[in-house]
PDB file of N, CA and C in Angstrom:
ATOM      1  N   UNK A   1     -25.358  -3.248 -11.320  1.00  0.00           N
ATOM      2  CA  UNK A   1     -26.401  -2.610 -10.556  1.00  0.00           C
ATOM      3  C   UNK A   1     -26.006  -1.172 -10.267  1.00  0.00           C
ATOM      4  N   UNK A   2     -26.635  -0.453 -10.445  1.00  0.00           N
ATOM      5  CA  UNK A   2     -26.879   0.999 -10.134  1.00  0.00           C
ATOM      6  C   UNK A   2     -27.758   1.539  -8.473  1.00  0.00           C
ATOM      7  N   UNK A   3     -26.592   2.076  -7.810  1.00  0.00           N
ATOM      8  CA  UNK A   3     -27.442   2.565  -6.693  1.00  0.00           C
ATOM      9  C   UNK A   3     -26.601   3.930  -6.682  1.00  0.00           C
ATOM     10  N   UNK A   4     -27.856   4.710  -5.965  1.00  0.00           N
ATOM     11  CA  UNK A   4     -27.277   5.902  -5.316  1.00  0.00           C
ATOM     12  C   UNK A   4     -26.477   5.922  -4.042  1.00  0.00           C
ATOM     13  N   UNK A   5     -25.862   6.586  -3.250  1.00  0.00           N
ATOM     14  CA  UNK A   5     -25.046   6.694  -2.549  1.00  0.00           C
ATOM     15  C   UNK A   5     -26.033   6.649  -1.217  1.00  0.00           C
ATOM     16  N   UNK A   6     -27.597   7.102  -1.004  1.00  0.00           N
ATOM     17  CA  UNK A   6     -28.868   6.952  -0.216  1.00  0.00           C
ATOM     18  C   UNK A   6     -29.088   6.105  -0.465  1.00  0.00           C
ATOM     19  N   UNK A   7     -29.449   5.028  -1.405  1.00  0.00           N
ATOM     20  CA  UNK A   7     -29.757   3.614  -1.338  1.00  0.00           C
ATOM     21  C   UNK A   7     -28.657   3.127  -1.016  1.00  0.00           C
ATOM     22  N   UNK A   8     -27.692   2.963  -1.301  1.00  0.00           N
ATOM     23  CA  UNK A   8     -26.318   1.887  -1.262  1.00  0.00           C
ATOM     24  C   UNK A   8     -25.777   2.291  -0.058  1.00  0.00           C
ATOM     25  N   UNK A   9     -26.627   2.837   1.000  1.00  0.00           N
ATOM     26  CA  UNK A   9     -25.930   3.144   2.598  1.00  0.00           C
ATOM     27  C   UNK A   9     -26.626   1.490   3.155  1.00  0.00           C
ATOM     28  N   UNK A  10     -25.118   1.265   3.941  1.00  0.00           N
ATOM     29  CA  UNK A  10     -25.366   0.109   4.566  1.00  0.00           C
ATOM     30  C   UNK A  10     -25.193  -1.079   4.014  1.00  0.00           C
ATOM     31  N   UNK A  11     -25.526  -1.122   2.257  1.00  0.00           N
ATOM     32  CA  UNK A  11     -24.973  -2.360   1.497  1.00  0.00           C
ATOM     33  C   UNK A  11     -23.749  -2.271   1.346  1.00  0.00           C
ATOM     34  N   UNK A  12     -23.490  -3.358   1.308  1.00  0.00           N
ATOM     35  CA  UNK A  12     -21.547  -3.722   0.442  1.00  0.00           C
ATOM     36  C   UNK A  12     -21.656  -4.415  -1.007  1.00  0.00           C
ATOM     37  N   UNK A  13     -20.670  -4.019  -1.760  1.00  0.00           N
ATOM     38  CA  UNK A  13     -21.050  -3.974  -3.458  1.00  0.00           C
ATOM     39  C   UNK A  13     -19.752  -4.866  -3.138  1.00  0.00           C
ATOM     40  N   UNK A  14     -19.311  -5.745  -4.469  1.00  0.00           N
ATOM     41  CA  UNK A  14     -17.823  -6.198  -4.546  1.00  0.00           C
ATOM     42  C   UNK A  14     -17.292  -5.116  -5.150  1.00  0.00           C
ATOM     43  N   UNK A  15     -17.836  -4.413  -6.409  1.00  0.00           N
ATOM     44  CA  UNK A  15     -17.393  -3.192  -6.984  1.00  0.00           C
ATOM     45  C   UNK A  15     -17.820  -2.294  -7.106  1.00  0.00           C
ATOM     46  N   UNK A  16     -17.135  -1.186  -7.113  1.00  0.00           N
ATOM     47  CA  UNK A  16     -18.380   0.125  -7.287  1.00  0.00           C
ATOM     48  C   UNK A  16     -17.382   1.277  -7.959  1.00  0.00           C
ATOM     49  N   UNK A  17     -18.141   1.964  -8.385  1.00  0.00           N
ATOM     50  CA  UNK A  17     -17.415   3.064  -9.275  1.00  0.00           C
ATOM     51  C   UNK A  17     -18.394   4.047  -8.855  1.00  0.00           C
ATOM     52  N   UNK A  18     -17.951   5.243  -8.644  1.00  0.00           N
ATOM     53  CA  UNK A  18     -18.224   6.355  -7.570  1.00  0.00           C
ATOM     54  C   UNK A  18     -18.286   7.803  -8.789  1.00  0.00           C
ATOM     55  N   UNK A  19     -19.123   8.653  -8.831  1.00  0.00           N
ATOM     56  CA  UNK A  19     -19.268   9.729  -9.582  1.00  0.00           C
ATOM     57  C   UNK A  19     -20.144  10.632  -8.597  1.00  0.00           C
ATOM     58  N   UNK A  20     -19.511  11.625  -8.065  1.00  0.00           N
ATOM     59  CA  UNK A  20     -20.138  12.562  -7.036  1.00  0.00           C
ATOM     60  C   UNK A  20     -20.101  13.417  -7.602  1.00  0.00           C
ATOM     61  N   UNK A  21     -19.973  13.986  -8.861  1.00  0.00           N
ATOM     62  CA  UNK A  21     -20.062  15.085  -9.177  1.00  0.00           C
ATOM     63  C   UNK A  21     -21.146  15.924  -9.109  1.00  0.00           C
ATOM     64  N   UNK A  22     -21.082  17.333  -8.938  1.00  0.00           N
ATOM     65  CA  UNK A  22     -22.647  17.873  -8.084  1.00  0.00           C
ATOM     66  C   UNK A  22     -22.786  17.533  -6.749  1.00  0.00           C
ATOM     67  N   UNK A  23     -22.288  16.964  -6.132  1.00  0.00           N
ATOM     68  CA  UNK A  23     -23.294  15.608  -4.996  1.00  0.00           C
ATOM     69  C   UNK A  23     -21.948  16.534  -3.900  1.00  0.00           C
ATOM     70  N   UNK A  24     -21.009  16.680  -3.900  1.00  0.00           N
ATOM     71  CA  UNK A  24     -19.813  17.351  -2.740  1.00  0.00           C
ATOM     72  C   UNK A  24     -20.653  18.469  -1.708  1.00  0.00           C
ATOM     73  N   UNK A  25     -21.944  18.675  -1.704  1.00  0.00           N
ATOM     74  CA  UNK A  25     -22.327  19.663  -0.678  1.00  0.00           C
ATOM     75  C   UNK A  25     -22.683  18.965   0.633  1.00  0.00           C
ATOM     76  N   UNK A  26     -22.880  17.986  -0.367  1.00  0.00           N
ATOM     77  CA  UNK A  26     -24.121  17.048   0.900  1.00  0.00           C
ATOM     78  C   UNK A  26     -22.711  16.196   1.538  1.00  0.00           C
ATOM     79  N   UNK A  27     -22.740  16.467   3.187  1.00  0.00           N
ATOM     80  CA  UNK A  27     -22.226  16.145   4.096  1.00  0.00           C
ATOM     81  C   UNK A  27     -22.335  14.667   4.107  1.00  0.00           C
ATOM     82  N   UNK A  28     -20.923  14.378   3.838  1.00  0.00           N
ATOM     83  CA  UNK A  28     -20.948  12.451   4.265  1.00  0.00           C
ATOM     84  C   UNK A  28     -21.310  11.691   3.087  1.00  0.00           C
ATOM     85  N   UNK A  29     -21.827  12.202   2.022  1.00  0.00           N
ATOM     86  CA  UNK A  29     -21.923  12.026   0.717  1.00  0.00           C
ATOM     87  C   UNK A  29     -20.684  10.439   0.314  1.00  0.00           C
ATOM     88  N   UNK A  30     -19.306  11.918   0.519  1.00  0.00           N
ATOM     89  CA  UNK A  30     -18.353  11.149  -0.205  1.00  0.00           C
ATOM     90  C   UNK A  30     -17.755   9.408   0.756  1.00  0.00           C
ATOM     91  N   UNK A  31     -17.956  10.119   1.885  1.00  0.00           N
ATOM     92  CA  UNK A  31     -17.670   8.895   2.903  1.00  0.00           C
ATOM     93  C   UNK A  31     -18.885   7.609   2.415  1.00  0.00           C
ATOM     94  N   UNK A  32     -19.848   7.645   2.367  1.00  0.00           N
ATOM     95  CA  UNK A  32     -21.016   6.817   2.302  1.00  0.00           C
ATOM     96  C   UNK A  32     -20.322   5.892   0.576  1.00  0.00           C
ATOM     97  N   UNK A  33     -20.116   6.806  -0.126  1.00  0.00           N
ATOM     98  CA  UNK A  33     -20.488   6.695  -1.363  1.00  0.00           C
ATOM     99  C   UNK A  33     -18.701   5.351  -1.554  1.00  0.00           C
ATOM    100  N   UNK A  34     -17.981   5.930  -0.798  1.00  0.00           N
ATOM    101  CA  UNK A  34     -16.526   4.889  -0.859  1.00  0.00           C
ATOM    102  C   UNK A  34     -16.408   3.813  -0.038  1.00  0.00           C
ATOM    103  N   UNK A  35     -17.034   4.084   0.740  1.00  0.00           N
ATOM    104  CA  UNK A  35     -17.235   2.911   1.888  1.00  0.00           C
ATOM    105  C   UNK A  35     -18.081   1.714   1.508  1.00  0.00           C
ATOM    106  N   UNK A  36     -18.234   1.254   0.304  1.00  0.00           N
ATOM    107  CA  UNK A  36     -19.493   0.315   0.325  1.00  0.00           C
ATOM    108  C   UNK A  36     -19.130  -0.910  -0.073  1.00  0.00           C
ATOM    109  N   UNK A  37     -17.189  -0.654  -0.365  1.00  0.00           N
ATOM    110  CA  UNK A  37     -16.569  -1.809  -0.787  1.00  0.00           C
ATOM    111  C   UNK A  37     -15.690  -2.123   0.485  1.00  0.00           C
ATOM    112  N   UNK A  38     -15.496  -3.385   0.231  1.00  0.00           N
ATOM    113  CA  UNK A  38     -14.469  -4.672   1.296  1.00  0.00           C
ATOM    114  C   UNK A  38     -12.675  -3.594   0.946  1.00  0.00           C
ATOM    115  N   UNK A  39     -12.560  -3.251   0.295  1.00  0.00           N
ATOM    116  CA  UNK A  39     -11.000  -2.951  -0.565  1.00  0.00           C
ATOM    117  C   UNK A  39     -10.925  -2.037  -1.171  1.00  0.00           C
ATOM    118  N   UNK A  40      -9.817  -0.747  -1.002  1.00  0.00           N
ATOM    119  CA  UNK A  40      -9.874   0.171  -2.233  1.00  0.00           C
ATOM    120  C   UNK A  40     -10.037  -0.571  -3.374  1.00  0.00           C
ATOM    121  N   UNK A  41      -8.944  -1.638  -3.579  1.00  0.00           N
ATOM    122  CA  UNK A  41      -9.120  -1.876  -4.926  1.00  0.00           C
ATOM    123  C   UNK A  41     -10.558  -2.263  -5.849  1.00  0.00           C
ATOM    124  N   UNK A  42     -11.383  -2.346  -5.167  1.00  0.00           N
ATOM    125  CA  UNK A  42     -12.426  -2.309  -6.096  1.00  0.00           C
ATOM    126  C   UNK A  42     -13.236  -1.420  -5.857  1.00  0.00           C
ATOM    127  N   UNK A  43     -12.534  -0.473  -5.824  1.00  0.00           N
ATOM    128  CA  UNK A  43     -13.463   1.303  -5.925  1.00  0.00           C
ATOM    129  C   UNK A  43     -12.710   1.765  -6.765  1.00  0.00           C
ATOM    130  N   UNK A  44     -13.304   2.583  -7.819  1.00  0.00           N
ATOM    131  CA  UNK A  44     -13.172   3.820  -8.679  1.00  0.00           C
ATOM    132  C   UNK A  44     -14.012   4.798  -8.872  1.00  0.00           C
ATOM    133  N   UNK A  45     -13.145   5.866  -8.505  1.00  0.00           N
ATOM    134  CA  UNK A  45     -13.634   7.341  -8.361  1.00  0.00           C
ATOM    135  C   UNK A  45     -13.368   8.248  -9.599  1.00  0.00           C
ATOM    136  N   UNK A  46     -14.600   8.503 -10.132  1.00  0.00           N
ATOM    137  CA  UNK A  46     -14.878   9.109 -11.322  1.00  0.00           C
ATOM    138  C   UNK A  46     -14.063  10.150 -11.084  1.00  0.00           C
ATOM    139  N   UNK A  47     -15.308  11.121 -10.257  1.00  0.00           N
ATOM    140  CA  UNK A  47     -14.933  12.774  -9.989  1.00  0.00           C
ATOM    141  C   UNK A  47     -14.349  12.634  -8.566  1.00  0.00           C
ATOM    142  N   UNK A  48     -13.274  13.331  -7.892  1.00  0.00           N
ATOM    143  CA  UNK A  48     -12.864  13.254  -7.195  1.00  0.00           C
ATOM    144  C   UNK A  48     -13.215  15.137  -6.571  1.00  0.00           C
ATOM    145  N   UNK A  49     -13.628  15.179  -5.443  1.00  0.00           N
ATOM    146  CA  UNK A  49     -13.746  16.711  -4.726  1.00  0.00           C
ATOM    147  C   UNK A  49     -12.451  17.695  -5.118  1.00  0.00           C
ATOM    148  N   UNK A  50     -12.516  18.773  -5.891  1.00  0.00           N
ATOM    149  CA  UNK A  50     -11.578  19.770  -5.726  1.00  0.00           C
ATOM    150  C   UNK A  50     -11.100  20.604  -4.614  1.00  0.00           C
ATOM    151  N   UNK A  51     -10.622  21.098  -3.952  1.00  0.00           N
ATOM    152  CA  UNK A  51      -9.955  21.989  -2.788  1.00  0.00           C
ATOM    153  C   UNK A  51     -10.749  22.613  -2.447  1.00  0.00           C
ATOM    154  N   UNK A  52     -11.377  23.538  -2.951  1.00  0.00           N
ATOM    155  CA  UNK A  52     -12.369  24.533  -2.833  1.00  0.00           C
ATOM    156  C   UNK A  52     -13.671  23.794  -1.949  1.00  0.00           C
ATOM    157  N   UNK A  53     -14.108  22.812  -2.468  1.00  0.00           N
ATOM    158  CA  UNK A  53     -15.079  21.558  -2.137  1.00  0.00           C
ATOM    159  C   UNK A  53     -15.184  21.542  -0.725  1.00  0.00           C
ATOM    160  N   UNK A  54     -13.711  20.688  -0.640  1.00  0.00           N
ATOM    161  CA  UNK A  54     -13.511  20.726   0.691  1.00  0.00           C
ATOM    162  C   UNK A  54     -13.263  21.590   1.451  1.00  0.00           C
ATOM    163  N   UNK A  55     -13.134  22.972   1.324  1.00  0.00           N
ATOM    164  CA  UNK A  55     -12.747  23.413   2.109  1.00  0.00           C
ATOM    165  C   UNK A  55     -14.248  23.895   2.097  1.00  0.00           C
ATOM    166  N   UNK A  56     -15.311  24.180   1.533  1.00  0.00           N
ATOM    167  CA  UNK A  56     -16.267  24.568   1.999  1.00  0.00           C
ATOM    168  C   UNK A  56     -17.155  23.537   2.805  1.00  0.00           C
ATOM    169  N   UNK A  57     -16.704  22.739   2.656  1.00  0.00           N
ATOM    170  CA  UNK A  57     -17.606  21.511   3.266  1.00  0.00           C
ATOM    171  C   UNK A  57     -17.085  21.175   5.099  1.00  0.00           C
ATOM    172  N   UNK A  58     -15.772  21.727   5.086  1.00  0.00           N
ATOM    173  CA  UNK A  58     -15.545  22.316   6.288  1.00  0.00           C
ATOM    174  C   UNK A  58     -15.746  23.753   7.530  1.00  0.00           C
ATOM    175  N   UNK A  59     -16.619  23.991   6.679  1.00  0.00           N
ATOM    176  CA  UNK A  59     -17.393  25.805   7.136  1.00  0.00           C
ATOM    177  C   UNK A  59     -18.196  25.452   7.532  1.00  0.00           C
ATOM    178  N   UNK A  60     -18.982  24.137   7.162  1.00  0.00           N
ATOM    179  CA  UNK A  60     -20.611  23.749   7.642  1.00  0.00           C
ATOM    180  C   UNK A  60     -20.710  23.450   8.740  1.00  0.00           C
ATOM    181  N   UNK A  61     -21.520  24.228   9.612  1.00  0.00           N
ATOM    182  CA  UNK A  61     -21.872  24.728  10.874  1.00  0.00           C
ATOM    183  C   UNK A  61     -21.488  22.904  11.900  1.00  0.00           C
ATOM    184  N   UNK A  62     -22.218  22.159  10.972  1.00  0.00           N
ATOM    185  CA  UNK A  62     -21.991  20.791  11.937  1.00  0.00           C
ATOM    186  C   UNK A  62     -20.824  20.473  11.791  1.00  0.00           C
ATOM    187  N   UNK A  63     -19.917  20.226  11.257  1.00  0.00           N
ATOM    188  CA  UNK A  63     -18.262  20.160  10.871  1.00  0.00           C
ATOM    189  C   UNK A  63     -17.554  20.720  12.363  1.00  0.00           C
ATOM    190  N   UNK A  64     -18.168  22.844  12.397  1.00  0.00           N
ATOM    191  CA  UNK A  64     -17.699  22.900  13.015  1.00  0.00           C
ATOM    192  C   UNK A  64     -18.149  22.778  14.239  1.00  0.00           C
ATOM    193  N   UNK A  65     -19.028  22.575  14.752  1.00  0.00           N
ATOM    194  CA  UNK A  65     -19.900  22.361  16.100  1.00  0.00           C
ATOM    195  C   UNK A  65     -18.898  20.506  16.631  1.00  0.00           C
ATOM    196  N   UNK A  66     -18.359  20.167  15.440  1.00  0.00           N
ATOM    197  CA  UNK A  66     -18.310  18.484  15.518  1.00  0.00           C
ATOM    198  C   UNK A  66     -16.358  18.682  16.316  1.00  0.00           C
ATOM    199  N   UNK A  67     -15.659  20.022  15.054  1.00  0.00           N
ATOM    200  CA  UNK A  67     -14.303  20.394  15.635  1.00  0.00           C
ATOM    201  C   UNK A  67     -14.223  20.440  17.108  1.00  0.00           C
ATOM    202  N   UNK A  68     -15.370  21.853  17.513  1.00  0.00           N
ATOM    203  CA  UNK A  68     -15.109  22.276  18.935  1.00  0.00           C
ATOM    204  C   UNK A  68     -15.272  21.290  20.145  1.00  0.00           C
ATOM    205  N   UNK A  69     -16.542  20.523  19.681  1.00  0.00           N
ATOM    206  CA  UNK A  69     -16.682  19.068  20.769  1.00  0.00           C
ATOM    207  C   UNK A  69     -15.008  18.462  21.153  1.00  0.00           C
ATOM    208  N   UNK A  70     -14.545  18.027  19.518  1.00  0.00           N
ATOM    209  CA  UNK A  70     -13.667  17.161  19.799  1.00  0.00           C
ATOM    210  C   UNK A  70     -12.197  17.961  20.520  1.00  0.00           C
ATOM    211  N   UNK A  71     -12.609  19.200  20.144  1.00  0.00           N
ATOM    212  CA  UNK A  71     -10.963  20.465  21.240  1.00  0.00           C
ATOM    213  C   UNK A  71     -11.548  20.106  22.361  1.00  0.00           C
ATOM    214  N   UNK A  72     -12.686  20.057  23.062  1.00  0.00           N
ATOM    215  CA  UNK A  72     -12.534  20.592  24.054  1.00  0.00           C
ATOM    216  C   UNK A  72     -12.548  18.797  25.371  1.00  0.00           C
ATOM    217  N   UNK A  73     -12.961  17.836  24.646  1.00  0.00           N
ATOM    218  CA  UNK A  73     -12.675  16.426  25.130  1.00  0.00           C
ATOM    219  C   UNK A  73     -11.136  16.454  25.415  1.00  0.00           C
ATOM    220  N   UNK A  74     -10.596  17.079  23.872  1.00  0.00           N
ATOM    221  CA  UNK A  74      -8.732  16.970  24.619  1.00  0.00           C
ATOM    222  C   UNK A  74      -8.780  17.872  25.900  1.00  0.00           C
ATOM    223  N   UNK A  75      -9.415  18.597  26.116  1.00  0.00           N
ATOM    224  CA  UNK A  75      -8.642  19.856  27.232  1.00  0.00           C
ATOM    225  C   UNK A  75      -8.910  18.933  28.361  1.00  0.00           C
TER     226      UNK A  75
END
């Protein structure tokens, strides 16, 4: 079975094999898209996010609106 990472929110697969390539902008993407199995071991990740990826995916305004919440709960 074939689902997208928007359909397959909330189901659990026994296996799944993961290809985000293109798909790294969209926030929570990659979390949604690995999470749908019981076990790493039955996940495989095609494309995996490069550095750059992530680090832009950490600039996004909610990321950081999400950082400052969580500094300022420690203070």
């Amino acid at each position: 079975m074939q689902a997208t990472s928007f359909k397959g929110q909330g189901a659990n697969f026994p296996l799944a094999e993961v290809d985000l390539d293109g798909w790294f902008h969209v926030p929570g993407i990659f979390l949604v898209a690995i999470s749908r199995v019981r076990s790493p071991a039955h996940l495989h990740i095609r494309t995996f996010p490069n550095y750059m990826d992530l680090k832009v995916q950490r600039l996004k305004e909610n990321v950081l609106d999400a950082q400052a919440f969580e500094e300022a709960r420690k203070s």
